[in-house]
C-alpha atoms as a PDB file:
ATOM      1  CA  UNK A   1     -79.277  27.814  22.941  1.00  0.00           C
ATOM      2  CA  UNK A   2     -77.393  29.468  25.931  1.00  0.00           C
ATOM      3  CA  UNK A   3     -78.460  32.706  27.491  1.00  0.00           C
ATOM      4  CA  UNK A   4     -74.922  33.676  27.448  1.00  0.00           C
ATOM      5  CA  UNK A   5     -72.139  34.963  25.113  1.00  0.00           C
ATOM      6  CA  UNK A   6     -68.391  35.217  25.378  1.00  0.00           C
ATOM      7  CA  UNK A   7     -67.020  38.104  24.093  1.00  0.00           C
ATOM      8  CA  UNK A   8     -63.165  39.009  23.861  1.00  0.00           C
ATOM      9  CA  UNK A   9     -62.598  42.695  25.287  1.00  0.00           C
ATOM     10  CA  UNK A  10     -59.427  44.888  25.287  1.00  0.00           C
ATOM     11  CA  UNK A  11     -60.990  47.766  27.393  1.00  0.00           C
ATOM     12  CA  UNK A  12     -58.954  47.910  30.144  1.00  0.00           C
ATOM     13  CA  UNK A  13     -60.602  50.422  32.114  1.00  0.00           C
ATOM     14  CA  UNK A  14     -63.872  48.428  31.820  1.00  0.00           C
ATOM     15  CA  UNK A  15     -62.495  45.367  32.725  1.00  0.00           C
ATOM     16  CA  UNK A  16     -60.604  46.614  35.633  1.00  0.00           C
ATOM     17  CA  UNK A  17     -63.915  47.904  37.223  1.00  0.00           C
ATOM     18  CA  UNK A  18     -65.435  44.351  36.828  1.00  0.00           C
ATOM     19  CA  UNK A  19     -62.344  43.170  38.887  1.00  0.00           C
ATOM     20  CA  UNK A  20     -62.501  46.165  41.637  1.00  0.00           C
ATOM     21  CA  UNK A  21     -66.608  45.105  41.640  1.00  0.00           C
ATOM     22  CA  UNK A  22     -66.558  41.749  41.557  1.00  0.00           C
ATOM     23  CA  UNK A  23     -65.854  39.285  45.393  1.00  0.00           C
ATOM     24  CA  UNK A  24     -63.141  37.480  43.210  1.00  0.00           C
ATOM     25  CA  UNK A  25     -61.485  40.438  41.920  1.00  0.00           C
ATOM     26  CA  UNK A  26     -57.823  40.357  43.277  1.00  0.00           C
ATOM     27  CA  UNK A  27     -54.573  42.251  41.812  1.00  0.00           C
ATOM     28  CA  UNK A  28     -53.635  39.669  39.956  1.00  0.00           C
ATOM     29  CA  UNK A  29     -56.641  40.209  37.567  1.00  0.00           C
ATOM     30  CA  UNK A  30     -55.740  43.887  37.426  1.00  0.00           C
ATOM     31  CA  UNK A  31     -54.511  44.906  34.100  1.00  0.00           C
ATOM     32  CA  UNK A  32     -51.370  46.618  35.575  1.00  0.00           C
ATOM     33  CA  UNK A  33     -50.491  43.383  36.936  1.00  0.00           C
ATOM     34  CA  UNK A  34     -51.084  41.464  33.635  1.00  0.00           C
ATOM     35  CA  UNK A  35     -49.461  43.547  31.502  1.00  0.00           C
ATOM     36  CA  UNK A  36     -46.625  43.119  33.911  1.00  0.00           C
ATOM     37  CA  UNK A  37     -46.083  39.314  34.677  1.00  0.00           C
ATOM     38  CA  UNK A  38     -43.765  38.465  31.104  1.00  0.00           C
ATOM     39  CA  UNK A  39     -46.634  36.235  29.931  1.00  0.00           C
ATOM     40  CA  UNK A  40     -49.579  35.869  27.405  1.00  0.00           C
ATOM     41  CA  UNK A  41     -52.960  36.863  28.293  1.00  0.00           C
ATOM     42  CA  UNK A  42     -56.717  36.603  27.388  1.00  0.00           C
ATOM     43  CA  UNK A  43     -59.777  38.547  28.779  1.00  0.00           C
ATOM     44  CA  UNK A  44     -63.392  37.734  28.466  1.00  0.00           C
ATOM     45  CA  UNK A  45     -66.326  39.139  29.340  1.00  0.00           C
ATOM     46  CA  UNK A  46     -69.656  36.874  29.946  1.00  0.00           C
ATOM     47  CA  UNK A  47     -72.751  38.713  28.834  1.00  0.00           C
ATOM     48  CA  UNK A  48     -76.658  37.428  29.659  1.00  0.00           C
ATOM     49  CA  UNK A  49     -77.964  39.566  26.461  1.00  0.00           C
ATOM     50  CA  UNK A  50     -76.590  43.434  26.645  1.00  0.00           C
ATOM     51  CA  UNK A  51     -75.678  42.689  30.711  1.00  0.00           C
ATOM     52  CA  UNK A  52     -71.887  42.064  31.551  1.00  0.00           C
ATOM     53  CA  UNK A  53     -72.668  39.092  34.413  1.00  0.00           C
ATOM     54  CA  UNK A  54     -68.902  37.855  34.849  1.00  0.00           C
ATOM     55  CA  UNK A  55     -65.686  37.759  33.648  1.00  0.00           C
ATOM     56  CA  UNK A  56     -62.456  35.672  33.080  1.00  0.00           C
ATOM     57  CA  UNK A  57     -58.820  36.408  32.865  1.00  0.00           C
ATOM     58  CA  UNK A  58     -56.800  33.238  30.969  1.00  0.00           C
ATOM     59  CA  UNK A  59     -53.090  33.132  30.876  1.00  0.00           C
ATOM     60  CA  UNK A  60     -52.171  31.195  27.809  1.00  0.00           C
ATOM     61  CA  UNK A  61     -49.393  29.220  26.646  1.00  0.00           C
ATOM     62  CA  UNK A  62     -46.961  30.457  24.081  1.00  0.00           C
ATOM     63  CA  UNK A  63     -48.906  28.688  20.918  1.00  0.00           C
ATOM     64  CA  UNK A  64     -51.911  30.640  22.740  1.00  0.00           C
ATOM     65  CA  UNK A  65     -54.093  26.767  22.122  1.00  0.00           C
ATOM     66  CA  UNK A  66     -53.936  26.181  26.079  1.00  0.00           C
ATOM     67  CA  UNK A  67     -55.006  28.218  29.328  1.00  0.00           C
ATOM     68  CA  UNK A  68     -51.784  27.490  31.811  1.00  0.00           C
ATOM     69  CA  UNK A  69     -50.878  28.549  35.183  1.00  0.00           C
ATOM     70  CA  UNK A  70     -48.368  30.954  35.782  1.00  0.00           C
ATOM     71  CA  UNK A  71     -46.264  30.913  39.004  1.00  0.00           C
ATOM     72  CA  UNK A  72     -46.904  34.651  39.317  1.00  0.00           C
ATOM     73  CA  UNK A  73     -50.683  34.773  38.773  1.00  0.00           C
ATOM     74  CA  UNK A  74     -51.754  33.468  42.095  1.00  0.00           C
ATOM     75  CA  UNK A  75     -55.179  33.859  41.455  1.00  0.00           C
ATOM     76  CA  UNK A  76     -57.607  34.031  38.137  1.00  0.00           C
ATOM     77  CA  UNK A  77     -60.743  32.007  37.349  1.00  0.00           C
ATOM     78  CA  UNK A  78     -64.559  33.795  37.347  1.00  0.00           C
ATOM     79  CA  UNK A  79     -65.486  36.722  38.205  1.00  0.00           C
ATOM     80  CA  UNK A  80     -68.688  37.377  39.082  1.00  0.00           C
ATOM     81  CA  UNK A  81     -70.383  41.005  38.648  1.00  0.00           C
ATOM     82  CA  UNK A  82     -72.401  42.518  41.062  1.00  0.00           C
ATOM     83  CA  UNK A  83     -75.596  41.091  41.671  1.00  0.00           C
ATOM     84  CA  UNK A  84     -78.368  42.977  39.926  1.00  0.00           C
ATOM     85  CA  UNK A  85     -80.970  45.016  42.293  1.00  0.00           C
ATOM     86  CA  UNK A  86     -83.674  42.443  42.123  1.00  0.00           C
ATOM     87  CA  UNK A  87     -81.748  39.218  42.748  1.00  0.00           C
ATOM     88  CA  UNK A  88     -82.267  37.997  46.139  1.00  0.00           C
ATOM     89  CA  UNK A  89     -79.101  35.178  47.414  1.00  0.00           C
ATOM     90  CA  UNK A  90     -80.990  32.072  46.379  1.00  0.00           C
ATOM     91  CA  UNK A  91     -80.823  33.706  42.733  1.00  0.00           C
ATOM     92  CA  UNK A  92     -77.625  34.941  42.607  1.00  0.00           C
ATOM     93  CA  UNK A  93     -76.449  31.618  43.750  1.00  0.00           C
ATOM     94  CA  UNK A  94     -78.547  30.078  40.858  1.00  0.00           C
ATOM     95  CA  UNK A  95     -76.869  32.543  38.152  1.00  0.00           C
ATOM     96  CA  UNK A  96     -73.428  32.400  39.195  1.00  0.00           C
ATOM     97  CA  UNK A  97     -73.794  28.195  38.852  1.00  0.00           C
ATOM     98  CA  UNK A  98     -75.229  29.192  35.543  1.00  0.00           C
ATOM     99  CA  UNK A  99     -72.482  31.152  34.549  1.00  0.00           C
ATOM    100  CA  UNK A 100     -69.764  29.190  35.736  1.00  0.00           C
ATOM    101  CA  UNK A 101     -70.877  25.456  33.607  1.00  0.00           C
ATOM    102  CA  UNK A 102     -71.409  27.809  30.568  1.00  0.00           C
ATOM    103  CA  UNK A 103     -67.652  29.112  31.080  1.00  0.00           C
ATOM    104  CA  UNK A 104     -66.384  25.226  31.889  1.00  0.00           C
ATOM    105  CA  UNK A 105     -67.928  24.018  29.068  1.00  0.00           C
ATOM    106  CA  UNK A 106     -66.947  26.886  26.321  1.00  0.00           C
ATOM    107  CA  UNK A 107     -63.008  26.698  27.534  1.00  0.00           C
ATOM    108  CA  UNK A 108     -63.078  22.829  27.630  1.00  0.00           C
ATOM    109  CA  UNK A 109     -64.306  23.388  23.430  1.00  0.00           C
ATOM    110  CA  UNK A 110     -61.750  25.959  22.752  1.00  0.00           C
ATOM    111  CA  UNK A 111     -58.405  24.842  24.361  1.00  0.00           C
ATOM    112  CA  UNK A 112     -56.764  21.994  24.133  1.00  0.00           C
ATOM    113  CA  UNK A 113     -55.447  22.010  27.569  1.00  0.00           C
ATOM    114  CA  UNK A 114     -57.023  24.549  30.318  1.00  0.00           C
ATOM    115  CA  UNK A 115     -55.854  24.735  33.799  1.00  0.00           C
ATOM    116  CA  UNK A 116     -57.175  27.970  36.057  1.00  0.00           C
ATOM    117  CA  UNK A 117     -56.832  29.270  40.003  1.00  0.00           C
ATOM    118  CA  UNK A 118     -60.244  29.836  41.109  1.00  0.00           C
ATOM    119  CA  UNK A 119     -60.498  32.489  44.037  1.00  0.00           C
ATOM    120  CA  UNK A 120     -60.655  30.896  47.396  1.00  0.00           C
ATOM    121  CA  UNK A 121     -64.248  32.279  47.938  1.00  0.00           C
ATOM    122  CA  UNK A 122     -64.969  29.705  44.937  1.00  0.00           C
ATOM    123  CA  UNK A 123     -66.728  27.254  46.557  1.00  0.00           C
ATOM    124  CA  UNK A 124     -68.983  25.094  44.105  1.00  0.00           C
ATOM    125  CA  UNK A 125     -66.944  23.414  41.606  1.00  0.00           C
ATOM    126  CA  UNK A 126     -69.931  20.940  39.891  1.00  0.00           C
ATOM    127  CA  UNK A 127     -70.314  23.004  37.324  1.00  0.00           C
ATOM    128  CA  UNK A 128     -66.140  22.665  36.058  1.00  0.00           C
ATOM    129  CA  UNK A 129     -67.033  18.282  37.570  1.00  0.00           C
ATOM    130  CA  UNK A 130     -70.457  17.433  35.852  1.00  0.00           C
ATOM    131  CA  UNK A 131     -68.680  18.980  32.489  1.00  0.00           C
ATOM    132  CA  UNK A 132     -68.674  15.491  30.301  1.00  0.00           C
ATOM    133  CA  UNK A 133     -69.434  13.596  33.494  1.00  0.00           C
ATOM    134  CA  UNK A 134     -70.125   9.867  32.749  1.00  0.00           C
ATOM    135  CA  UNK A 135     -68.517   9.824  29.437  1.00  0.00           C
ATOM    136  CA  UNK A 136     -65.682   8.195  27.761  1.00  0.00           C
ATOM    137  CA  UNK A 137     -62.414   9.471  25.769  1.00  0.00           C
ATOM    138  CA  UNK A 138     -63.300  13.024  26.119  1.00  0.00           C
ATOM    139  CA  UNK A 139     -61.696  16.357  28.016  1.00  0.00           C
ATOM    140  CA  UNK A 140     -62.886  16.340  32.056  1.00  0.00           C
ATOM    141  CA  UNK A 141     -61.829  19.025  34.527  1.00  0.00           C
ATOM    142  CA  UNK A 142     -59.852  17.349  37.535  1.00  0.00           C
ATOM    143  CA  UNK A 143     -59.635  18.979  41.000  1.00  0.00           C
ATOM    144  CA  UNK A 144     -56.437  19.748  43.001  1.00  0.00           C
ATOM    145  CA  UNK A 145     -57.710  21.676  46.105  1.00  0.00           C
ATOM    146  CA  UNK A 146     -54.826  24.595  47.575  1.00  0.00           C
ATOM    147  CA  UNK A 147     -55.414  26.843  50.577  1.00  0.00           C
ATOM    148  CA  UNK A 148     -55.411  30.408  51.195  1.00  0.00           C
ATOM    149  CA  UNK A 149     -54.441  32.411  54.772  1.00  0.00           C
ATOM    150  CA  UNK A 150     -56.445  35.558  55.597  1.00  0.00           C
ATOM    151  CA  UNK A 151     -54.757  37.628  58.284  1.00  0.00           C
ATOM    152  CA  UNK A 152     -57.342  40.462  59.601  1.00  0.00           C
ATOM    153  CA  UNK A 153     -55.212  43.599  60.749  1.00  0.00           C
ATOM    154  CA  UNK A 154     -57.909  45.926  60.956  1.00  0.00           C
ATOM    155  CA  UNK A 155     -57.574  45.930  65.095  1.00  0.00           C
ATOM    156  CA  UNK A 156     -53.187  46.487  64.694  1.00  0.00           C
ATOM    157  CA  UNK A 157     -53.572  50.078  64.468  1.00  0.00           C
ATOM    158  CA  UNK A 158     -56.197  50.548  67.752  1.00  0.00           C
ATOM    159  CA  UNK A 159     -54.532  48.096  69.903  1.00  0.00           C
ATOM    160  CA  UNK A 160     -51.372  46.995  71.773  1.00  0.00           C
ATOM    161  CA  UNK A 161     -49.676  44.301  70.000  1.00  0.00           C
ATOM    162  CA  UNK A 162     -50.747  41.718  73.024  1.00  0.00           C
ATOM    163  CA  UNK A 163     -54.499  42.762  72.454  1.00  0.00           C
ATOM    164  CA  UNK A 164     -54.726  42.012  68.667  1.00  0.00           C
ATOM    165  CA  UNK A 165     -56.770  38.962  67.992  1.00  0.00           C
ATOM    166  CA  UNK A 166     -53.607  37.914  65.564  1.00  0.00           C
ATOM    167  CA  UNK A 167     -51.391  37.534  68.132  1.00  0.00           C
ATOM    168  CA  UNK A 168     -53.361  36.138  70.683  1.00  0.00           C
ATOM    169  CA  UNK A 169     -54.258  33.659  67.612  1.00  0.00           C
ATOM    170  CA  UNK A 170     -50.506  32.874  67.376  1.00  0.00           C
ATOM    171  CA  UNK A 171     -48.651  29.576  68.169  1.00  0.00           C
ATOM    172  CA  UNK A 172     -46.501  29.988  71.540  1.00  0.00           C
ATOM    173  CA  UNK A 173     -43.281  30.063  68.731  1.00  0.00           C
ATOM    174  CA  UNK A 174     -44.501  32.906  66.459  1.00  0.00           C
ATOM    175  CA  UNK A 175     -45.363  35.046  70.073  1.00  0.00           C
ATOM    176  CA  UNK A 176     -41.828  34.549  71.456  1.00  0.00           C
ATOM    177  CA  UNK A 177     -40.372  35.557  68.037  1.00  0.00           C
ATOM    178  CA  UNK A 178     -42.230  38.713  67.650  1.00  0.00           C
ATOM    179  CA  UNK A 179     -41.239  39.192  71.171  1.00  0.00           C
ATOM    180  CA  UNK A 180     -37.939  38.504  70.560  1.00  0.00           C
ATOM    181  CA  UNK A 181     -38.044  40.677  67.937  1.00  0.00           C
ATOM    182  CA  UNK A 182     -39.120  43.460  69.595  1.00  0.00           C
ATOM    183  CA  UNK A 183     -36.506  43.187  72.704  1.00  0.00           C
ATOM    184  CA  UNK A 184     -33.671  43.186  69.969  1.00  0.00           C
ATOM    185  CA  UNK A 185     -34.823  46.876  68.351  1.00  0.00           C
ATOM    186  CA  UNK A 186     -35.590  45.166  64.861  1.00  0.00           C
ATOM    187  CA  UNK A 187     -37.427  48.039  63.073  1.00  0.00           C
ATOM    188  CA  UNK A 188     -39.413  47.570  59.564  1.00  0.00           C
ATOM    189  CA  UNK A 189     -39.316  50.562  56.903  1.00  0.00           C
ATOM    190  CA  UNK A 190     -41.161  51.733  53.384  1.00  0.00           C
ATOM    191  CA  UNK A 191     -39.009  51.464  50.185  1.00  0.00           C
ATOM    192  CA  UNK A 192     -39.535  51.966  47.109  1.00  0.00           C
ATOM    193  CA  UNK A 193     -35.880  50.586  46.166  1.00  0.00           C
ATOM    194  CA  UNK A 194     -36.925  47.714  43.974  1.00  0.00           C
ATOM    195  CA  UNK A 195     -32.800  46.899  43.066  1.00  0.00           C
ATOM    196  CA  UNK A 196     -32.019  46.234  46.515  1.00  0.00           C
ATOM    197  CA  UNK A 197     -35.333  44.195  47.063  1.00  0.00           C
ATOM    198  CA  UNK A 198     -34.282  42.279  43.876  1.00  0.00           C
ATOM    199  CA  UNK A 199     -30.397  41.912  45.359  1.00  0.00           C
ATOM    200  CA  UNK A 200     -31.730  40.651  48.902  1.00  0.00           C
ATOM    201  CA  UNK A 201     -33.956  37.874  47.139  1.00  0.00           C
ATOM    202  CA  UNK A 202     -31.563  36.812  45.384  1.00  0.00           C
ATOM    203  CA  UNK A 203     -29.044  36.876  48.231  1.00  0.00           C
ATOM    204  CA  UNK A 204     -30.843  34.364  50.246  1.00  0.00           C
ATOM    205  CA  UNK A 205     -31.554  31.410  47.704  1.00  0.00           C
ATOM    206  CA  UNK A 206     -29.200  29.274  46.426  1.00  0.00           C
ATOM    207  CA  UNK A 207     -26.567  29.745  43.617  1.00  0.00           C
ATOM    208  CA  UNK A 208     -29.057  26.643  41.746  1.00  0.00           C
ATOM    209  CA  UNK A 209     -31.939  28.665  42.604  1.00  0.00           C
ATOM    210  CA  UNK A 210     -30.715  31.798  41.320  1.00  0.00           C
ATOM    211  CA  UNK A 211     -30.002  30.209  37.485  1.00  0.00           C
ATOM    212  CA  UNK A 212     -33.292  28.637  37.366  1.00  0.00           C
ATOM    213  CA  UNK A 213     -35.171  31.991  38.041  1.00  0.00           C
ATOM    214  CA  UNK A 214     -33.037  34.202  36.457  1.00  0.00           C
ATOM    215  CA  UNK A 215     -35.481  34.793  33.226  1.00  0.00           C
ATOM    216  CA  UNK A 216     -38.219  35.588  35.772  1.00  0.00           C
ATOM    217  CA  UNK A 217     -36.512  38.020  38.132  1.00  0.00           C
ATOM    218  CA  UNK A 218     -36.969  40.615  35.045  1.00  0.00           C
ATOM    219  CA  UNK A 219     -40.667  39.586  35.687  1.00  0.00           C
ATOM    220  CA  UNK A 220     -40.886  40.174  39.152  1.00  0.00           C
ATOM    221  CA  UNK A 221     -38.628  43.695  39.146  1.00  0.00           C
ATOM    222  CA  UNK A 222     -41.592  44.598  36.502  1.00  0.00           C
ATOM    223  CA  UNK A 223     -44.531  43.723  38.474  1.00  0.00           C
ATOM    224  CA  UNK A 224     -42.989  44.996  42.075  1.00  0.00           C
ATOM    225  CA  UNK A 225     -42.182  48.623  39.920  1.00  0.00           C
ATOM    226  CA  UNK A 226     -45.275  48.768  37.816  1.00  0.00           C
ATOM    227  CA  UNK A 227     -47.526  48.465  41.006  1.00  0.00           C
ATOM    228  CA  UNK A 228     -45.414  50.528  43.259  1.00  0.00           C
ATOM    229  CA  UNK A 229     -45.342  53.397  40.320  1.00  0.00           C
ATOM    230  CA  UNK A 230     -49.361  52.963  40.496  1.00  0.00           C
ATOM    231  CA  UNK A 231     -49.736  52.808  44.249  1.00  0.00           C
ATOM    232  CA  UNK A 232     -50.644  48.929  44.153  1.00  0.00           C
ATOM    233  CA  UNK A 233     -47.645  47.746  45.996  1.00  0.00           C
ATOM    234  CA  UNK A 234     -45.428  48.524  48.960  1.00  0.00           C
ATOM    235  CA  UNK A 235     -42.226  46.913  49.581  1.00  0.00           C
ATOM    236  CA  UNK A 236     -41.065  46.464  53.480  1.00  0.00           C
ATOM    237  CA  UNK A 237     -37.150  46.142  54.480  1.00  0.00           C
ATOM    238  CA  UNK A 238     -36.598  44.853  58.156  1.00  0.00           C
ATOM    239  CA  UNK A 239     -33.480  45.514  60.330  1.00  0.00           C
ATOM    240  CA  UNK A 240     -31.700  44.697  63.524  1.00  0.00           C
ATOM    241  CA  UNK A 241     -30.930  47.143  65.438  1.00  0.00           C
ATOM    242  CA  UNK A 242     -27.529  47.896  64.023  1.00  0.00           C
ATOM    243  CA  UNK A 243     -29.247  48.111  60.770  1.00  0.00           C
ATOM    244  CA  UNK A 244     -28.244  44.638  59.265  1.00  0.00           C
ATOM    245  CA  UNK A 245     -31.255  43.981  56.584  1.00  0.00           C
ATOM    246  CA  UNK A 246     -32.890  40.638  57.639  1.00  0.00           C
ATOM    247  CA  UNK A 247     -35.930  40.858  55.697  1.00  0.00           C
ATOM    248  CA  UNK A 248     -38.101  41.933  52.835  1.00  0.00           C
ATOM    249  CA  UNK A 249     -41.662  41.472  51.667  1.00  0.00           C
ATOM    250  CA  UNK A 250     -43.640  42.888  48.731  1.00  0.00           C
ATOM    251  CA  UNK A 251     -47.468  43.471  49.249  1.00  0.00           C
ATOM    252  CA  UNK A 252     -49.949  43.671  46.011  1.00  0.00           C
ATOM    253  CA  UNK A 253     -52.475  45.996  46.980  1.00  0.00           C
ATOM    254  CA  UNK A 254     -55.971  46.207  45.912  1.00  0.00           C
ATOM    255  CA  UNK A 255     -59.563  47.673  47.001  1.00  0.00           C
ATOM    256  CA  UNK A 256     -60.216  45.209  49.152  1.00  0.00           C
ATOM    257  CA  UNK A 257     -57.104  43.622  50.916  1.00  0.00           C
ATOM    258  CA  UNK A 258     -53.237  43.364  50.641  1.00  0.00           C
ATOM    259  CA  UNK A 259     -51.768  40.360  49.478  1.00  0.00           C
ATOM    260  CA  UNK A 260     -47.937  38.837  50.424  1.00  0.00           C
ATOM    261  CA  UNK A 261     -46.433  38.242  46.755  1.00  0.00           C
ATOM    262  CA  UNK A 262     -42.175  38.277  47.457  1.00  0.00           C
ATOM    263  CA  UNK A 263     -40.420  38.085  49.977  1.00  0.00           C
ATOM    264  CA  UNK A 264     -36.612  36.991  51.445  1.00  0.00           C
ATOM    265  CA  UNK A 265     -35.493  36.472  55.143  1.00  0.00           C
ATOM    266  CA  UNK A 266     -31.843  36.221  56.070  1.00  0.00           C
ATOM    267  CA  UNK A 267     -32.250  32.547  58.449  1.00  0.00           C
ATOM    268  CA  UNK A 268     -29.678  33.797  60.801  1.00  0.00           C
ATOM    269  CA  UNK A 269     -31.920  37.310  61.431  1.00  0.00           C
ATOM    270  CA  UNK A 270     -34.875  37.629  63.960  1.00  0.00           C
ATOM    271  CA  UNK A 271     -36.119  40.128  61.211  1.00  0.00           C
END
């Protein structure tokens, strides 16, 4: 019998400590920004007897029989809780394997279709691979590997622009448009106008486009005013110099990093 037990929870303010703890907490496992997305969700909490060792948001389908992905969720899967004090790395490593076949194996039993985003620092997948491995006419897990860019700005604010490691990191292209950018007077400000952030987006995709997203854009104005209300978002409007918009770009914001979520750029703008 397994050390571990799933249990369903609908304490929010537990659960969003878990994901402000945990290395794979992001916003999108914040309960602001699930009660926001226009979609059905699930939380769980993993116990090891009376200790809460890892948790895992599901987004389900509309018969609520299947885990799905949502376009708007970027990230979900496991998270892990803190490590307790006497676990040295060799045992943490050992638990959170633990942990993650005894959450592969219960959602492959209780769904008839599962599909999660595992967080990028996610890195051993056997225990979603060995689940049913070498048998016949039953569920298996199959991988499709994505990629995630971190961008470290923590020099921007103590540096000239030409000693940041990002730019010197940049291709010759991105330099000479930032420089560009800068010899043109392009300046970036706050909002906190979601309707004209909305308007813009929808400005620069096609009429097509537009149609097929118009039941999520109620979505999206949710999310990008829920998080701004609760100081988890910022939205940024760029201009040329004679104040022509050029571009936008939402930011999710957590306790540990910022994350690019929306954004439109006018193609004939340096902004």
């Amino acid at each position: 019998m397994s050390k571990y037990r799933v249990e369903e929870t609908t304490d929010l303010e537990r659960w969003d400590k878990l994901v402000d703890d945990s290395k794979q907490g992001t916003i999108f496992s914040k309960s602001i920004y699930l009660n926001s997305f226009g979609g059905k969700y699930r939380l769980l909490f993993v116990f090891k007897g009376n200790e809460l060792r890892a948790g895992i948001p599901l987004i389900l389908s509309e018969d609520e029989k299947s885990i799905i992905l949502d376009d708007l969720v970027i990230y979900g899967g496991i998270l892990f809780n803190k490590p307790t004090n006497k676990q040295n790395i060799a045992q943490q490593h050992s638990e959170q394997f633990r942990v993650s076949e005894f959450i592969a194996k219960y959602l492959i039993d209780e769904y008839q279709h599962v599909s999660i985003a595992l967080h990028p620092s996610f890195i051993d997948i056997r225990s979603f691979l060995w689940v049913n491995y070498g048998k016949t006419d039953v569920p298996k897990y199959n991988v499709d590997i994505r990629y995630t860019s971190y961008l470290d700005i923590s020099d921007f604010a103590d540096n000239k622009l030409d000693n940041t490691v990002a730019y010197q990191n940049s291709s010759t292209a991105r330099r000479q448009e930032i420089r560009y950018a800068i010899r043109d007077g392009v300046f970036t400000e706050e909002s906190k106008d979601v309707e004209k952030f909305i308007d813009f987006y929808k400005q620069t995709i096609s009429i097509d486009e537009v149609a097929e997203k118009e039941s999520r854009f109620s979505d999206m104005k949710k999310i990008v005013t829920n998080l701004i209300k609760n100081d988890f978002g910022k939205i940024f409007f760029s201009y040329t110099k004679n104040g022509q918009l050029g571009s936008s770009a939402f930011f999710g914001i957590d306790n540990k990093r910022a994350y690019y979520i929306f954004g439109a750029n006018d193609k004939n703008s340096y902004c």
